[in-house]
PDB file of N, CA and C in Angstrom:
ATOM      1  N   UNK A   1      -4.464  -5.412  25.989  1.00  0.00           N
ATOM      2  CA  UNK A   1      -3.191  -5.484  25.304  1.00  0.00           C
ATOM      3  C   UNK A   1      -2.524  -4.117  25.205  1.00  0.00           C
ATOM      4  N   UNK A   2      -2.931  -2.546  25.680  1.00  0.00           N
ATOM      5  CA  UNK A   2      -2.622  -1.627  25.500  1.00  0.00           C
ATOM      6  C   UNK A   2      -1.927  -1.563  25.845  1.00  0.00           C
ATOM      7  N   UNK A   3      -1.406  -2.069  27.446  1.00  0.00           N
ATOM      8  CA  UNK A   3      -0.080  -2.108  28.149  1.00  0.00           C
ATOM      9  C   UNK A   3       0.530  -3.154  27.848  1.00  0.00           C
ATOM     10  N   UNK A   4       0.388  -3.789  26.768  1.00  0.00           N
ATOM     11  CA  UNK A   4       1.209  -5.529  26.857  1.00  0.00           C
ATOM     12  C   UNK A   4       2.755  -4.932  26.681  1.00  0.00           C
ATOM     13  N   UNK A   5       3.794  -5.411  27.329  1.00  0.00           N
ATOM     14  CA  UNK A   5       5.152  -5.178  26.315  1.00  0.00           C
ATOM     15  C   UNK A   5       5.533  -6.642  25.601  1.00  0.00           C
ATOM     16  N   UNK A   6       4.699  -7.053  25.382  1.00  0.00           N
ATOM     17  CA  UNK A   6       4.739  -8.061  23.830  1.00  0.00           C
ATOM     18  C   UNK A   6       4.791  -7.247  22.834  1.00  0.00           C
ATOM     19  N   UNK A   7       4.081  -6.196  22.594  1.00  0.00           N
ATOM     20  CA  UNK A   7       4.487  -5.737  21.055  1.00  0.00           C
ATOM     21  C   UNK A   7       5.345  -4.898  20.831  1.00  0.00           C
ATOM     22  N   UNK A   8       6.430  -4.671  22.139  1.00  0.00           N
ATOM     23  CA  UNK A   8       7.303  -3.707  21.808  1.00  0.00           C
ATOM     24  C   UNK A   8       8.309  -4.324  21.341  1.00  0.00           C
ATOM     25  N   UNK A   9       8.809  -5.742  21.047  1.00  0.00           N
ATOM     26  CA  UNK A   9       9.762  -5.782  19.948  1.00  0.00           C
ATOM     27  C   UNK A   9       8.913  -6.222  18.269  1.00  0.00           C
ATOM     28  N   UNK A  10       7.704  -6.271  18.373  1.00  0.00           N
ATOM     29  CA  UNK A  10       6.895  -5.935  16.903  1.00  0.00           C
ATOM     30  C   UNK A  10       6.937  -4.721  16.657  1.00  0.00           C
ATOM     31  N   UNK A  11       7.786  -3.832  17.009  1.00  0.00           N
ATOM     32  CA  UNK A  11       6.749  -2.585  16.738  1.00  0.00           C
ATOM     33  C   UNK A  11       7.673  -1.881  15.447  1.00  0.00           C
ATOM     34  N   UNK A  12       9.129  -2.007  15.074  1.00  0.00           N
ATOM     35  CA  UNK A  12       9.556  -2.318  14.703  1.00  0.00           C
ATOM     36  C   UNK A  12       8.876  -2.594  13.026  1.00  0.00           C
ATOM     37  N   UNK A  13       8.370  -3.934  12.747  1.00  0.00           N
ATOM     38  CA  UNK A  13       8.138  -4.840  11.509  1.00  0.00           C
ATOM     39  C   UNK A  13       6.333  -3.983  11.477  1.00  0.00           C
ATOM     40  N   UNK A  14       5.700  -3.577  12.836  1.00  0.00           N
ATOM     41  CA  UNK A  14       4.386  -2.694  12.227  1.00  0.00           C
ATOM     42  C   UNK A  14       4.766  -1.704  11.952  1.00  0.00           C
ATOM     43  N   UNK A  15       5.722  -0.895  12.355  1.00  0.00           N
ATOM     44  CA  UNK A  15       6.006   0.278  11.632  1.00  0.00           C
ATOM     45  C   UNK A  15       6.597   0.159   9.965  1.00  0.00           C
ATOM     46  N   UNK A  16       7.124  -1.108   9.536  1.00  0.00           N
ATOM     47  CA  UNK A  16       7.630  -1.134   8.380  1.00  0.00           C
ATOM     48  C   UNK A  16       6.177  -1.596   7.278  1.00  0.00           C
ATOM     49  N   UNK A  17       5.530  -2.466   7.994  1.00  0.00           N
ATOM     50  CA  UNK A  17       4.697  -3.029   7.530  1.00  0.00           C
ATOM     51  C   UNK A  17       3.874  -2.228   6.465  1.00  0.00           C
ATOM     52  N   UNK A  18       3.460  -0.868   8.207  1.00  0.00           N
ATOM     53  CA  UNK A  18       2.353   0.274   7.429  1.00  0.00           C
ATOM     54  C   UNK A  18       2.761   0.981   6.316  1.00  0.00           C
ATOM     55  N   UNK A  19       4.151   1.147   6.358  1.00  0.00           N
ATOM     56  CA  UNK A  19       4.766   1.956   5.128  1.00  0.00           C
ATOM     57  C   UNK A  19       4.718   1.882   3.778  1.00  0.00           C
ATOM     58  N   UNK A  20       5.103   0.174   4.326  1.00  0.00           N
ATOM     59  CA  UNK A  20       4.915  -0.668   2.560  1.00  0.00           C
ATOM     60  C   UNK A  20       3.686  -0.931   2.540  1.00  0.00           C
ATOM     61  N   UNK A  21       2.679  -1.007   2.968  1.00  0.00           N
ATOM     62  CA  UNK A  21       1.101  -0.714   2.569  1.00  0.00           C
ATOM     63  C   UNK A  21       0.761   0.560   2.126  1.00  0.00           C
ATOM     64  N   UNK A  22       1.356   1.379   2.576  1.00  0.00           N
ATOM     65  CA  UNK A  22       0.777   3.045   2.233  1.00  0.00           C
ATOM     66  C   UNK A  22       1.935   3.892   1.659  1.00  0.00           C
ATOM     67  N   UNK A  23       2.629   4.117   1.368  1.00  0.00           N
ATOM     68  CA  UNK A  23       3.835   4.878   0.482  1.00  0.00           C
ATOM     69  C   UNK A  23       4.479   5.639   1.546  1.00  0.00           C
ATOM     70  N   UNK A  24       3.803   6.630   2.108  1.00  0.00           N
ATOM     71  CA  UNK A  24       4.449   7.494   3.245  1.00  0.00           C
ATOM     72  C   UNK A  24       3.139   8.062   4.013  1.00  0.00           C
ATOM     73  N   UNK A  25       3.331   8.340   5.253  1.00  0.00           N
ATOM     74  CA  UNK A  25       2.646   8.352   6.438  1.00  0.00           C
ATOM     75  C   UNK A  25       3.497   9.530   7.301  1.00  0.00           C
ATOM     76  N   UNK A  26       2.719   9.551   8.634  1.00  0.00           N
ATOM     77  CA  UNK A  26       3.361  10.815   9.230  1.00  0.00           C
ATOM     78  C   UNK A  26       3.329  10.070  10.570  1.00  0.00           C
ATOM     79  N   UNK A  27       3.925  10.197  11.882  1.00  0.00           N
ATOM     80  CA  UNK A  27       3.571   9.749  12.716  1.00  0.00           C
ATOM     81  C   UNK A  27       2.333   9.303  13.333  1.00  0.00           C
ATOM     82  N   UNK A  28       1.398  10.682  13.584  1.00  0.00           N
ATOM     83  CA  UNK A  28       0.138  10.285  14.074  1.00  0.00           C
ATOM     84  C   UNK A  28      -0.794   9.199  13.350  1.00  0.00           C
ATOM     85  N   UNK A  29      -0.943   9.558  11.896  1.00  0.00           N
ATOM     86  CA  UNK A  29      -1.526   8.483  11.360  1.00  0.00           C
ATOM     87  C   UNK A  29      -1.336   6.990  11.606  1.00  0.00           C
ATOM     88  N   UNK A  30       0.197   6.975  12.005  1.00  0.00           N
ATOM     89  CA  UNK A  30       0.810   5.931  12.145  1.00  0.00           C
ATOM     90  C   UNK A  30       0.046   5.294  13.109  1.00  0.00           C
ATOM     91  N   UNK A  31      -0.043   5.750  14.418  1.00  0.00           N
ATOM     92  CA  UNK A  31      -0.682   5.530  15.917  1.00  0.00           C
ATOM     93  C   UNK A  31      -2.227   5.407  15.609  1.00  0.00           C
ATOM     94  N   UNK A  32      -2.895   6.026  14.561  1.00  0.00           N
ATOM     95  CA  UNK A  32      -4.736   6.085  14.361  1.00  0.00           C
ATOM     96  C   UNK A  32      -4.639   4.754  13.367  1.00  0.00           C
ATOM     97  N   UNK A  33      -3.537   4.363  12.472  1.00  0.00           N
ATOM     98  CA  UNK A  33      -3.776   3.174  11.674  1.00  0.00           C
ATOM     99  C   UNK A  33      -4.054   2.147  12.659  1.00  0.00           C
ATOM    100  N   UNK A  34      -2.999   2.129  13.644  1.00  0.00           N
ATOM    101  CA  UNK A  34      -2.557   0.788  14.437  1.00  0.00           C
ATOM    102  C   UNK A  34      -3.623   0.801  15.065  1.00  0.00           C
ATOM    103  N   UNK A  35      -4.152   1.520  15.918  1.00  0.00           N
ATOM    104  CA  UNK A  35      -5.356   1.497  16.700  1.00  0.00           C
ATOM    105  C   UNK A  35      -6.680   1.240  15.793  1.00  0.00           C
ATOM    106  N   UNK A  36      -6.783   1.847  14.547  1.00  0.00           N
ATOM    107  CA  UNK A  36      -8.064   1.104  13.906  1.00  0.00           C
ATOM    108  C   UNK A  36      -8.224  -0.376  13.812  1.00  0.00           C
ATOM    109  N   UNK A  37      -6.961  -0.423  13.407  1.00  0.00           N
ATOM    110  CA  UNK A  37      -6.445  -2.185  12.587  1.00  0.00           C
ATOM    111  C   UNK A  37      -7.209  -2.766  14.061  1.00  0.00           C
ATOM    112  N   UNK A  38      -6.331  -2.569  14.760  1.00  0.00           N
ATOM    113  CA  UNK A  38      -6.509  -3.679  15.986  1.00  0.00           C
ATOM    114  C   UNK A  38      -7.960  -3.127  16.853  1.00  0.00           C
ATOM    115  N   UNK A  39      -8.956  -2.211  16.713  1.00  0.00           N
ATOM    116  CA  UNK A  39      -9.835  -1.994  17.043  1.00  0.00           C
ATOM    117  C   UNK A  39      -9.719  -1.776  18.436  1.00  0.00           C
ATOM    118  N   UNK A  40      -8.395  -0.585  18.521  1.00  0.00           N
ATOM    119  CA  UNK A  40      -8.323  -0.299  19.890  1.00  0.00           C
ATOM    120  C   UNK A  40      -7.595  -0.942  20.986  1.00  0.00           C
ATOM    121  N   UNK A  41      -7.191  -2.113  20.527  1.00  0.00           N
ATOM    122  CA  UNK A  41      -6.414  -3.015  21.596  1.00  0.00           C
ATOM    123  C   UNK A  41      -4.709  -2.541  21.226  1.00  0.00           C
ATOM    124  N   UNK A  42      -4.289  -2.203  20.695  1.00  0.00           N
ATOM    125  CA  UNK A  42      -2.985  -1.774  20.583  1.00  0.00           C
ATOM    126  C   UNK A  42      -2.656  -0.429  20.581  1.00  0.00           C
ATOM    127  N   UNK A  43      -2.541   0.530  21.446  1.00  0.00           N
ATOM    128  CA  UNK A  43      -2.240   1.943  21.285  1.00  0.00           C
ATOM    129  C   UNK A  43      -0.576   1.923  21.148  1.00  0.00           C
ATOM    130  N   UNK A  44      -0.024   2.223  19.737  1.00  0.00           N
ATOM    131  CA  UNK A  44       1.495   3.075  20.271  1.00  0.00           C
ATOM    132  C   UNK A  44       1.221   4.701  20.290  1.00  0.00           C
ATOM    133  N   UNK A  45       2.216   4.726  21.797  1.00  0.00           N
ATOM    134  CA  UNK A  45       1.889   5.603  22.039  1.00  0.00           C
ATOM    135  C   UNK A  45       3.757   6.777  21.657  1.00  0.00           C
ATOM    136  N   UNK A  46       3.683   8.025  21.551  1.00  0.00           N
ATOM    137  CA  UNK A  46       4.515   8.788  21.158  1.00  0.00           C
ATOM    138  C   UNK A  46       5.740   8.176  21.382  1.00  0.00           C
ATOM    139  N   UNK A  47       5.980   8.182  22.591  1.00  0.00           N
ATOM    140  CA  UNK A  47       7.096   7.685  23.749  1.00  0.00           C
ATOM    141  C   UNK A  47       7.840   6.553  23.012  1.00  0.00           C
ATOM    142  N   UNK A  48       7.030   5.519  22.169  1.00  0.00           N
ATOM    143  CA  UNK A  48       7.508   4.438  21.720  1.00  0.00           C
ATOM    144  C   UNK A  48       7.725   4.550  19.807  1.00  0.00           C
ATOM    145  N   UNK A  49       6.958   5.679  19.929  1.00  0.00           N
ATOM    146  CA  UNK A  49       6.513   5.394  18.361  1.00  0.00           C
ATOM    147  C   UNK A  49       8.020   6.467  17.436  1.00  0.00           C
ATOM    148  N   UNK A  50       8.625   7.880  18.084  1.00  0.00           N
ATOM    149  CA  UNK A  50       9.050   8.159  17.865  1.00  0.00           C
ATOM    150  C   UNK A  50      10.930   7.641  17.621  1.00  0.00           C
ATOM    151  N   UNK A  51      10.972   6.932  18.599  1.00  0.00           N
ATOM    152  CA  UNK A  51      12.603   6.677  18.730  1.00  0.00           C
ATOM    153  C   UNK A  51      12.849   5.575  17.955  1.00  0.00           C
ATOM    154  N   UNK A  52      11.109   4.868  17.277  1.00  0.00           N
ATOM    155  CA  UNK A  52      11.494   3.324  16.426  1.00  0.00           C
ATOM    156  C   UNK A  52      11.693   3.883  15.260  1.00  0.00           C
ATOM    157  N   UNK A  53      10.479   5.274  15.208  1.00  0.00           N
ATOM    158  CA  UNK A  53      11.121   5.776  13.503  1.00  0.00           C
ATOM    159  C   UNK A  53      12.261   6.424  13.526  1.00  0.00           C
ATOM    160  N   UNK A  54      12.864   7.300  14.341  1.00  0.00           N
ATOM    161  CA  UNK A  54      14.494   7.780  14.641  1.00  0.00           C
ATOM    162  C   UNK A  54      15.296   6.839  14.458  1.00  0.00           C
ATOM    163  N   UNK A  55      14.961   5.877  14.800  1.00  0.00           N
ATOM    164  CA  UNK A  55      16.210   4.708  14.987  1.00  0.00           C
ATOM    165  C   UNK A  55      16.417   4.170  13.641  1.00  0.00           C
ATOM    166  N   UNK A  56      14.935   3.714  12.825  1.00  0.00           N
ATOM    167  CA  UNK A  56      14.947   3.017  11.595  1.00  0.00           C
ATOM    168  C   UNK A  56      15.284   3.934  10.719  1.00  0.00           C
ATOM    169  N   UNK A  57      15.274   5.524  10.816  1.00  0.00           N
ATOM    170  CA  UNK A  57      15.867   6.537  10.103  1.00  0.00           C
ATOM    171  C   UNK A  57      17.522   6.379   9.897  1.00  0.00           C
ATOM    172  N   UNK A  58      17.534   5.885  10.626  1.00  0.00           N
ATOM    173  CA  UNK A  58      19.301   5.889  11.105  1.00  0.00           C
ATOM    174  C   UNK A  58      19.928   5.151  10.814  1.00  0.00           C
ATOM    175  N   UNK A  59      19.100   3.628  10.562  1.00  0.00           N
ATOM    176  CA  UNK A  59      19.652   2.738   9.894  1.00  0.00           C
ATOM    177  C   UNK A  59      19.611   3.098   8.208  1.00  0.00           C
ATOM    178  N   UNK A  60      19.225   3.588   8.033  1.00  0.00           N
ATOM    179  CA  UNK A  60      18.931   3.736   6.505  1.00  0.00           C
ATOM    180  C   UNK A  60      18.028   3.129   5.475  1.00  0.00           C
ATOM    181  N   UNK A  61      16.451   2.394   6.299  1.00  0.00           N
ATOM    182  CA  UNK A  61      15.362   1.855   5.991  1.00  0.00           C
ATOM    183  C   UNK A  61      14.280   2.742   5.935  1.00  0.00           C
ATOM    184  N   UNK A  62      14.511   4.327   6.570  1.00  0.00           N
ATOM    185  CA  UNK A  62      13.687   5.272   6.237  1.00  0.00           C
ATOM    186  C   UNK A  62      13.978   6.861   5.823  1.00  0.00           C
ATOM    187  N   UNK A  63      13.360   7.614   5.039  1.00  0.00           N
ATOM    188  CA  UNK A  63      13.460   8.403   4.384  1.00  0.00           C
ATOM    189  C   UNK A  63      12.169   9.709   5.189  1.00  0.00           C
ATOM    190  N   UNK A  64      12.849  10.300   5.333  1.00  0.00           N
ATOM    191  CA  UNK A  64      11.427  11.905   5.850  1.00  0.00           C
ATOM    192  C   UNK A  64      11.209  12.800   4.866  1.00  0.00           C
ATOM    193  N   UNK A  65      10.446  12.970   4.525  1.00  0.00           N
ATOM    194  CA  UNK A  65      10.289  14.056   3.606  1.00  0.00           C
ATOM    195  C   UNK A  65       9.045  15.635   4.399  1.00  0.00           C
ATOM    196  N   UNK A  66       9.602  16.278   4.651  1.00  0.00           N
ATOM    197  CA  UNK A  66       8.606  17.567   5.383  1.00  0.00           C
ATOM    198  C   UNK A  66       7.826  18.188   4.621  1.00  0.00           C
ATOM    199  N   UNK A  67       6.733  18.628   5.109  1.00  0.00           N
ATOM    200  CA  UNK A  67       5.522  19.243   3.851  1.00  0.00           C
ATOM    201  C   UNK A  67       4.852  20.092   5.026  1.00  0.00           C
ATOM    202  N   UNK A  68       4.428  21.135   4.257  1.00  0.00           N
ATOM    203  CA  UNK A  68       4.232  22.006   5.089  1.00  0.00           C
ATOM    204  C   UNK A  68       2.710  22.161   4.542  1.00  0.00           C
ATOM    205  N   UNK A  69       2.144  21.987   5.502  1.00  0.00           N
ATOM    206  CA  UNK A  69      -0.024  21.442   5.821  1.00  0.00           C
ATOM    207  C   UNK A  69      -0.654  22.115   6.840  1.00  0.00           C
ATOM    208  N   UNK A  70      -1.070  23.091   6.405  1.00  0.00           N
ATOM    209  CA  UNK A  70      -2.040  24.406   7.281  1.00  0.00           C
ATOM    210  C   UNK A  70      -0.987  25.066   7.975  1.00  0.00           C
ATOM    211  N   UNK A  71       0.379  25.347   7.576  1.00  0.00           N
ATOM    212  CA  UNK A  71       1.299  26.618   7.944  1.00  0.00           C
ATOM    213  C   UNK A  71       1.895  25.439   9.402  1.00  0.00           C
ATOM    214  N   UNK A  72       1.656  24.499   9.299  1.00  0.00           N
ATOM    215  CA  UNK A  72       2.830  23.500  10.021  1.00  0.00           C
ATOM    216  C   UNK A  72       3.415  22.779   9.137  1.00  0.00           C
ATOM    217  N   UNK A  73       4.958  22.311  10.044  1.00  0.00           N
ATOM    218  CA  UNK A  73       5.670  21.279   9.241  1.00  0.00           C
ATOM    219  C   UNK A  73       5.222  19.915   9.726  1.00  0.00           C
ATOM    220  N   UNK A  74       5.028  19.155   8.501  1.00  0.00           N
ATOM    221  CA  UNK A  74       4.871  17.805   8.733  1.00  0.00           C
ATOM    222  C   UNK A  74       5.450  16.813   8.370  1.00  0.00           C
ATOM    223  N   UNK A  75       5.918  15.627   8.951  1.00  0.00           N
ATOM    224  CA  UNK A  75       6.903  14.676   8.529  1.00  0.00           C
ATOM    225  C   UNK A  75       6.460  13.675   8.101  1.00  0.00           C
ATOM    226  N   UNK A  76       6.789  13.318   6.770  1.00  0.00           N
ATOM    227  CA  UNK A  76       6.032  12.002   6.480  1.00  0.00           C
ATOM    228  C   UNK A  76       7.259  11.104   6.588  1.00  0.00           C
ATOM    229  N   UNK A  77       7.085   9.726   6.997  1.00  0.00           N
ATOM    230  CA  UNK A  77       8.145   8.732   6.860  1.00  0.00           C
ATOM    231  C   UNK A  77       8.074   7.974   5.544  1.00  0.00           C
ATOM    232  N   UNK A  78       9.037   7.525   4.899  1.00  0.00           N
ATOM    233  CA  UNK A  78       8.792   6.223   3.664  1.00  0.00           C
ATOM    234  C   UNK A  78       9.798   5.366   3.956  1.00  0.00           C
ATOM    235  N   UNK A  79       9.696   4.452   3.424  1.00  0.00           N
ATOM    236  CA  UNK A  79      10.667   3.380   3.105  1.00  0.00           C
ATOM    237  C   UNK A  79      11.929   4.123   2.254  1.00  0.00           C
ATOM    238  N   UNK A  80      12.876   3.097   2.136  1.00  0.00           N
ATOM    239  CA  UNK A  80      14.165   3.138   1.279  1.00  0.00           C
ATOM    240  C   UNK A  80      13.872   1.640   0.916  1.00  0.00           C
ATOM    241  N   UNK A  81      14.576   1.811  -0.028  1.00  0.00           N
ATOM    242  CA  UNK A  81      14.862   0.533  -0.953  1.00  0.00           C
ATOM    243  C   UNK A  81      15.399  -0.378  -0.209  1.00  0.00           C
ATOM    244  N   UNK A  82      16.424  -0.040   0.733  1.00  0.00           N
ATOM    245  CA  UNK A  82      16.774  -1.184   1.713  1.00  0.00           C
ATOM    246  C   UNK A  82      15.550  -1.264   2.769  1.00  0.00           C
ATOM    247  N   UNK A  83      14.752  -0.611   3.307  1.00  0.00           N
ATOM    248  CA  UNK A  83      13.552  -0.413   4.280  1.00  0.00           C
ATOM    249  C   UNK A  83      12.843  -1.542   3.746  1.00  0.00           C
ATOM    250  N   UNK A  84      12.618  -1.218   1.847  1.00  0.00           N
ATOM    251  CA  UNK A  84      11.663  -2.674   1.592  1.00  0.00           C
ATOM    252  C   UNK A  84      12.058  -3.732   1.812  1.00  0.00           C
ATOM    253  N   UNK A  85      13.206  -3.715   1.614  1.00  0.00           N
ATOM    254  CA  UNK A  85      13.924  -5.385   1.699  1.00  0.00           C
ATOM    255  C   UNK A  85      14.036  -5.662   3.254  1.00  0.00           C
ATOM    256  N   UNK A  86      13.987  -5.299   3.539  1.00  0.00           N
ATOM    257  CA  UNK A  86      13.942  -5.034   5.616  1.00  0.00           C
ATOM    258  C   UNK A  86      12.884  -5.795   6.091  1.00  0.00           C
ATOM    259  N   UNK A  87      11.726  -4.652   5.275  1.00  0.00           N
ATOM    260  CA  UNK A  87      10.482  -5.159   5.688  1.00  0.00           C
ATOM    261  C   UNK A  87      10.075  -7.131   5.403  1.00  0.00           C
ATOM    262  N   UNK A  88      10.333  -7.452   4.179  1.00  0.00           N
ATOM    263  CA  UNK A  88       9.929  -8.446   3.952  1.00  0.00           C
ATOM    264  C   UNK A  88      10.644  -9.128   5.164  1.00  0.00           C
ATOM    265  N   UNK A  89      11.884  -9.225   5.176  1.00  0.00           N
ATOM    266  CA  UNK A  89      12.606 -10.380   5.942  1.00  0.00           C
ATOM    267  C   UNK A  89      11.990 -10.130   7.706  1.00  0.00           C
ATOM    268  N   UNK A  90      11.897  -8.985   8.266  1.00  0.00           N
ATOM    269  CA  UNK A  90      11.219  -8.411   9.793  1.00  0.00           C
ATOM    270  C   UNK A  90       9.881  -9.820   9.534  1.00  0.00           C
ATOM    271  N   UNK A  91       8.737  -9.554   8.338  1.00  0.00           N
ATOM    272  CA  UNK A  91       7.658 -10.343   8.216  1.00  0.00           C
ATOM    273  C   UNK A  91       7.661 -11.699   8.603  1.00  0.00           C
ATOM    274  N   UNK A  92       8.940 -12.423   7.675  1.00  0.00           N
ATOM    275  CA  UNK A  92       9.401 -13.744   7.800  1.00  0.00           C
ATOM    276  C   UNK A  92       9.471 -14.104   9.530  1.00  0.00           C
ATOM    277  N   UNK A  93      10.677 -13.055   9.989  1.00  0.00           N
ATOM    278  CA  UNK A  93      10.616 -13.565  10.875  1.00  0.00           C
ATOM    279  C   UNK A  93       9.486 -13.675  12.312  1.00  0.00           C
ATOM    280  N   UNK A  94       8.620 -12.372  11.362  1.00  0.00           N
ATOM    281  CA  UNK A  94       7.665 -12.238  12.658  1.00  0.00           C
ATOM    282  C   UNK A  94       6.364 -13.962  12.819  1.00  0.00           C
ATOM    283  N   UNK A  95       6.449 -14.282  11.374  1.00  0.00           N
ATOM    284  CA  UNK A  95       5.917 -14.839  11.198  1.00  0.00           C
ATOM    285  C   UNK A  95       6.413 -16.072  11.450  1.00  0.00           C
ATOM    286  N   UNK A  96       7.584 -16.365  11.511  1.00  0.00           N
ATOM    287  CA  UNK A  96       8.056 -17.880  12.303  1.00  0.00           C
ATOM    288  C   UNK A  96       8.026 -18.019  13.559  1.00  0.00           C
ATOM    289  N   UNK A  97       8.374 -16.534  14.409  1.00  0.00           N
ATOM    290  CA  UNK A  97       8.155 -16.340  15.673  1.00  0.00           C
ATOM    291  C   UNK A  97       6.813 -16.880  16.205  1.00  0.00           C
ATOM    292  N   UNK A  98       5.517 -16.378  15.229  1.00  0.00           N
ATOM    293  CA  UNK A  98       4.084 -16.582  16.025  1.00  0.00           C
ATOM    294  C   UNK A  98       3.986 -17.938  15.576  1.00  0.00           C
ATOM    295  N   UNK A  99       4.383 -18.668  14.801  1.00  0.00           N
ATOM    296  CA  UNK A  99       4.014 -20.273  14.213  1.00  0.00           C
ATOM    297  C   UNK A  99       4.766 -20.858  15.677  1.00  0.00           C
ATOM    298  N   UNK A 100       5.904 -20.105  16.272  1.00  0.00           N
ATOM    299  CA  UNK A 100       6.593 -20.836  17.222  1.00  0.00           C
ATOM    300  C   UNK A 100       5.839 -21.113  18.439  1.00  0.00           C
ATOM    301  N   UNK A 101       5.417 -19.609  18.652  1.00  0.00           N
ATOM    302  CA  UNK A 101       4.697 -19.647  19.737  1.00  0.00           C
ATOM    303  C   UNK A 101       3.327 -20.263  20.047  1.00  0.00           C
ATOM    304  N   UNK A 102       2.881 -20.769  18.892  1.00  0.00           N
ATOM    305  CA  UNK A 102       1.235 -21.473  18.475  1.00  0.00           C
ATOM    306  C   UNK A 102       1.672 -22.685  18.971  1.00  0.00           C
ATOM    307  N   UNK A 103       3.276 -23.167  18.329  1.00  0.00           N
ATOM    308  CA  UNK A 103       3.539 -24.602  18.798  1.00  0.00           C
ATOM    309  C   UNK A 103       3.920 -24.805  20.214  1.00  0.00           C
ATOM    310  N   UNK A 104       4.008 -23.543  20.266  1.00  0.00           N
ATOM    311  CA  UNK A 104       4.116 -24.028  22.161  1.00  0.00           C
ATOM    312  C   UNK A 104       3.165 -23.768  23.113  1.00  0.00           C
ATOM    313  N   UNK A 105       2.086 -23.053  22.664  1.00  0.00           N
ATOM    314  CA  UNK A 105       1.240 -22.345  23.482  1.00  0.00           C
ATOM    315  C   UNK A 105      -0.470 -23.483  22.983  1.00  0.00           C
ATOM    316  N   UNK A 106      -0.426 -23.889  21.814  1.00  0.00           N
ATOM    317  CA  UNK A 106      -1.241 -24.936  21.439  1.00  0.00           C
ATOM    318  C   UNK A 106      -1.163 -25.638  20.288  1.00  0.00           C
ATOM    319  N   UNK A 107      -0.354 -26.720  21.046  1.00  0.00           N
ATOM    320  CA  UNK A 107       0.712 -27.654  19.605  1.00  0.00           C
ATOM    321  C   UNK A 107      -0.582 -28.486  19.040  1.00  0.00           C
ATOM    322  N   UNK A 108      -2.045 -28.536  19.551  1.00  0.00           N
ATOM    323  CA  UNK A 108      -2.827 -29.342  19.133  1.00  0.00           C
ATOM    324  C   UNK A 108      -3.185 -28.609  17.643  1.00  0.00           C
ATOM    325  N   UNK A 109      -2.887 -27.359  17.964  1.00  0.00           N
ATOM    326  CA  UNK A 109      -3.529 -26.831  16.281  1.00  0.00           C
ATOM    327  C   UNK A 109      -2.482 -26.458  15.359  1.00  0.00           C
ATOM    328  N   UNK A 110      -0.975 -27.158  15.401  1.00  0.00           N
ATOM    329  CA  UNK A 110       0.141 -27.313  14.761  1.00  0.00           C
ATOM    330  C   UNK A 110      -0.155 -28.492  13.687  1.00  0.00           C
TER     331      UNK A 110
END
């Protein structure tokens, strides 16, 4: 699944997901969460991981705050108040999406 591009329009609702589980995060962690969770079968990798948090920055669902950790700057991402409300509804829909695809891929266990 490392190369799947199935999860590149999830990636999105996991990036919101991890946030509202953890308060604020930094990129890399971001990429070592996802890869624990999924035990290695999902790598995001920079290329993808950076322009979803740029982008969701931009919408106004995320917040950076910089901290400076062994004489580097580091970026943590958080939610915004609209980010939370984001997140829930991204869930909904991720979650009607995979009920969809269960019913089409094996309607016997619908």
């Amino acid at each position: 699944m490392s190369n799947s591009k199935l999860y590149k329009g999830s990636l999105n609702t996991i990036i919101l997901k991890l946030l509202n589980e953890h308060d604020k995060m930094y990129g890399y962690e971001i990429t070592q969460k996802v890869k624990a969770l999924t035990k290695g079968e999902l790598k995001i990798t920079e290329g993808a991981l950076y322009p979803a948090l740029h982008k969701l920055e931009a919408e106004g669902l995320l917040d950076v705050e910089v901290t400076k950790v062994d004489n580097r700057l580091r970026k943590y991402y958080k939610l915004t108040e609209t980010g939370t409300k984001e997140t829930v509804n991204k869930l909904e829909e991720l979650a009607d999406y995979i009920k969809t695809m269960q019913a089409l891929v094996n309607p016997k266990l619908v």
